[in-house]
Protein backbone atom coordinates (compact mmCIF):
# COMPACT_ATOMS: atom_id res chain seq x y z
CA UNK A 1 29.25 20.41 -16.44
CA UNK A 2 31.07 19.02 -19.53
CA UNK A 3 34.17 20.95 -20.37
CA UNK A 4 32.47 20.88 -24.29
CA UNK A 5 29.35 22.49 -22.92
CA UNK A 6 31.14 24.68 -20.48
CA UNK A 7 32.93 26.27 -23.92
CA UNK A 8 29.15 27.28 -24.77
CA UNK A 9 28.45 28.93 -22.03
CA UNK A 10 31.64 30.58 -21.36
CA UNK A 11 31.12 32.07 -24.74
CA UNK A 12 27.31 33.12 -23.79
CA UNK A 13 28.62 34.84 -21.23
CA UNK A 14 31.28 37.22 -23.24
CA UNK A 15 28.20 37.50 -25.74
CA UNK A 16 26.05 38.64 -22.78
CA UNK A 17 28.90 40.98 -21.28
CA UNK A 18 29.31 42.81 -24.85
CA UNK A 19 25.22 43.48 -24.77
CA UNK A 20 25.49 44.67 -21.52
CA UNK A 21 28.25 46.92 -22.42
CA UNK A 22 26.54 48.28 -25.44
CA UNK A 23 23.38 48.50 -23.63
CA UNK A 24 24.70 51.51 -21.22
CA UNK A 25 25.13 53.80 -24.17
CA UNK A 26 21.91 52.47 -26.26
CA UNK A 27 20.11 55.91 -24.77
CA UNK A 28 22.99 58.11 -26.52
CA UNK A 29 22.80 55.90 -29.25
CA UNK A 30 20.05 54.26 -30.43
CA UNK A 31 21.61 52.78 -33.48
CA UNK A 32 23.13 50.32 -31.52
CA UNK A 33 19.92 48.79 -30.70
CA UNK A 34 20.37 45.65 -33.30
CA UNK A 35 23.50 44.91 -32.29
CA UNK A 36 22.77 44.90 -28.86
CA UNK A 37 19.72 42.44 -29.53
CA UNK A 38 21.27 40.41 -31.60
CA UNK A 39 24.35 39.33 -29.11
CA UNK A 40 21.57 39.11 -26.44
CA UNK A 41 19.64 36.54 -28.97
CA UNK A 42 22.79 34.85 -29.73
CA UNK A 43 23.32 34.79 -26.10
CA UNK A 44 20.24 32.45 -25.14
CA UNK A 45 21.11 30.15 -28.06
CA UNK A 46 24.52 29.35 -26.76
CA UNK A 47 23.32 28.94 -23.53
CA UNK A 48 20.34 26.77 -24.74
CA UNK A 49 23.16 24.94 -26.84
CA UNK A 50 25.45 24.24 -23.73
CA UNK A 51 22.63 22.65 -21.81
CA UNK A 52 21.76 20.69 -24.37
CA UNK A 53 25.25 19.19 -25.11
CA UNK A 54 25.70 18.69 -21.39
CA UNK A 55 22.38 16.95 -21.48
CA UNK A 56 23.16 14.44 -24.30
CA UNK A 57 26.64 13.74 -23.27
CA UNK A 58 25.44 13.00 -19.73
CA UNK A 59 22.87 10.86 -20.63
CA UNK A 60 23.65 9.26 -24.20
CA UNK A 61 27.64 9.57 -24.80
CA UNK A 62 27.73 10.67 -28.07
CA UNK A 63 29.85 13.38 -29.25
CA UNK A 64 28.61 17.23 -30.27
CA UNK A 65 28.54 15.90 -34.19
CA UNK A 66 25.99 13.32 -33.18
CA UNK A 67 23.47 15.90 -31.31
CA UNK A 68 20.49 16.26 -33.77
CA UNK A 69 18.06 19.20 -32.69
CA UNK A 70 14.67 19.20 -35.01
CA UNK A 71 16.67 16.62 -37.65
CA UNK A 72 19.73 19.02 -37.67
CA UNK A 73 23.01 18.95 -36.10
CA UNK A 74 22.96 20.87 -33.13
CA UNK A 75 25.92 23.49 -34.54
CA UNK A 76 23.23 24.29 -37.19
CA UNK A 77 20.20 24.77 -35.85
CA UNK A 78 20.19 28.08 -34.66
CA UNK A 79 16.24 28.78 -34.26
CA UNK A 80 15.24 28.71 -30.24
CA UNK A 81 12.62 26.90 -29.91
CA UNK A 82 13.58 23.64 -31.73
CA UNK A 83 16.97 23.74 -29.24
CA UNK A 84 14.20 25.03 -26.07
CA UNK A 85 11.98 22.05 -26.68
CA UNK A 86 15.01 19.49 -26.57
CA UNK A 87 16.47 20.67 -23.98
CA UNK A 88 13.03 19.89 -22.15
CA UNK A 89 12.73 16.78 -23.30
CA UNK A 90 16.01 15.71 -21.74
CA UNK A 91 15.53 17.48 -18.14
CA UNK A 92 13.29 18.28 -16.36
CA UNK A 93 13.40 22.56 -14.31
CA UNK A 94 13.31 22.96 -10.61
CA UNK A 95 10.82 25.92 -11.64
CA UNK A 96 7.66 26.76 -10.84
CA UNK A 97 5.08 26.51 -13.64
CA UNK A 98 4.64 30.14 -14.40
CA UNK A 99 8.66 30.28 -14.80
CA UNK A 100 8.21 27.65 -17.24
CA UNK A 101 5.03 29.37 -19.08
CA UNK A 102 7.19 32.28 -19.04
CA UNK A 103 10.24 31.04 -20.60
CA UNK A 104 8.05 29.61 -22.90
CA UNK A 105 6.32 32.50 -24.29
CA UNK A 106 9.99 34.89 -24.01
CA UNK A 107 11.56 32.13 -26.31
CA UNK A 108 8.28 31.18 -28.44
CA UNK A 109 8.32 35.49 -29.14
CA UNK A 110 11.95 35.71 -30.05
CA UNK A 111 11.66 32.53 -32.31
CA UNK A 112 8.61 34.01 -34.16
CA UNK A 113 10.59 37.40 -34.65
CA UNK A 114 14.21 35.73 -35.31
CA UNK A 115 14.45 31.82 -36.13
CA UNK A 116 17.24 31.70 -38.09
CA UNK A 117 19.38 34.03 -35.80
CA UNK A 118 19.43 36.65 -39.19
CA UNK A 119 16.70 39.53 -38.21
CA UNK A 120 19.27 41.55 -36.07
CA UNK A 121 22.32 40.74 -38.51
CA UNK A 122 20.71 41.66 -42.05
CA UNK A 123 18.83 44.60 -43.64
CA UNK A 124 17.02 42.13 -45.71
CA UNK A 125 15.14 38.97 -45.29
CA UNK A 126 16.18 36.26 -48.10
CA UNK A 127 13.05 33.74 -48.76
CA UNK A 128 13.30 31.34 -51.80
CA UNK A 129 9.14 31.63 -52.31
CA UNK A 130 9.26 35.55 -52.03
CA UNK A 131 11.81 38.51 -53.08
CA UNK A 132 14.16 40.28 -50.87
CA UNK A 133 12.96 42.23 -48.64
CA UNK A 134 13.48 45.19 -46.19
CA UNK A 135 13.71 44.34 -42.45
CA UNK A 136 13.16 48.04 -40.70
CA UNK A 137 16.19 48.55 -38.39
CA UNK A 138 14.14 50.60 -36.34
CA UNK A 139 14.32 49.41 -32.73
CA UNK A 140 11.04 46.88 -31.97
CA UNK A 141 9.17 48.48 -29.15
CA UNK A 142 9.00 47.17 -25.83
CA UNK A 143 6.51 47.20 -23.08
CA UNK A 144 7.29 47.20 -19.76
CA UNK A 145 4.61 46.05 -17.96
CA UNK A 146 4.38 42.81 -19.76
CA UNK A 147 6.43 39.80 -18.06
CA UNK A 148 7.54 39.13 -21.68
CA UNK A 149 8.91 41.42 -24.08
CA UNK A 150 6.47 42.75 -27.01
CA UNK A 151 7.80 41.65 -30.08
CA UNK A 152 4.68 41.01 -31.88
């Protein structure tokens, strides 16, 4: 892997270990449900980052400044499913189709609930068509039995 790309992922993974950690005491206290979510979240888009640099530097040579994801630079664009749908443009998963259709709808729900990597961060969602308002910091429920997690 490229040593640039490798930094992403190195840095998922310290993102990932600090959810994890938080996550054993989330029963005891609930209140760290947000932050837990949101280093998970930020967790898939530095993975989803790393792959994609890797990608383009394997297969254009062109440095991290040049990667444009949906029009933006790749350090900017911080929704998942813009970076999800480059990365499978450029490669191609050793998966079986219901992985795929999976991944799919896991990142397609998490990009509906979060795209600009804010909702777990902020009390307040900032739009310039509508005022301020309140995002409930109540933890979003989630259902088991579904492969994906509810966050409708």
């Amino acid at each position: 892997m490229n040593k640039s790309a490798q930094r992403y992922i190195d840095m998922a993974f310290e993102y990932h270990v600090a959810a994890m950690t938080l996550n054993t005491q989330i029963f005891d206290a609930p209140y760290l449900y947000n932050p837990t979510v949101f280093l998970l979240r930020h967790t898939v888009e530095l993975i989803l980052k790393g792959l994609v640099i890797n990608e383009e530097k394997q297969k254009h040579r062109i440095s991290i400044k040049e990667i444009k994801v949906d029009k933006k630079n790749i350090n900017v664009q911080h929704s998942l499913l813009p970076l999800w749908t480059h990365l499978n443009k450029l490669t191609s998963f050793n998966l079986e189709k219901n992985d795929i259709a999976l991944m799919n709808s896991v990142i397609a729900k998490l990009d509906r609930k979060d795209f600009s990597s804010t909702r777990y961060r902020y009390p307040y969602k900032v739009s310039k068509t509508k005022p301020m308002q309140q995002i409930p910091l109540a933890p979003v429920e989630i259902n088991i039995t579904d492969k994906a997690p509810d966050l409708e």
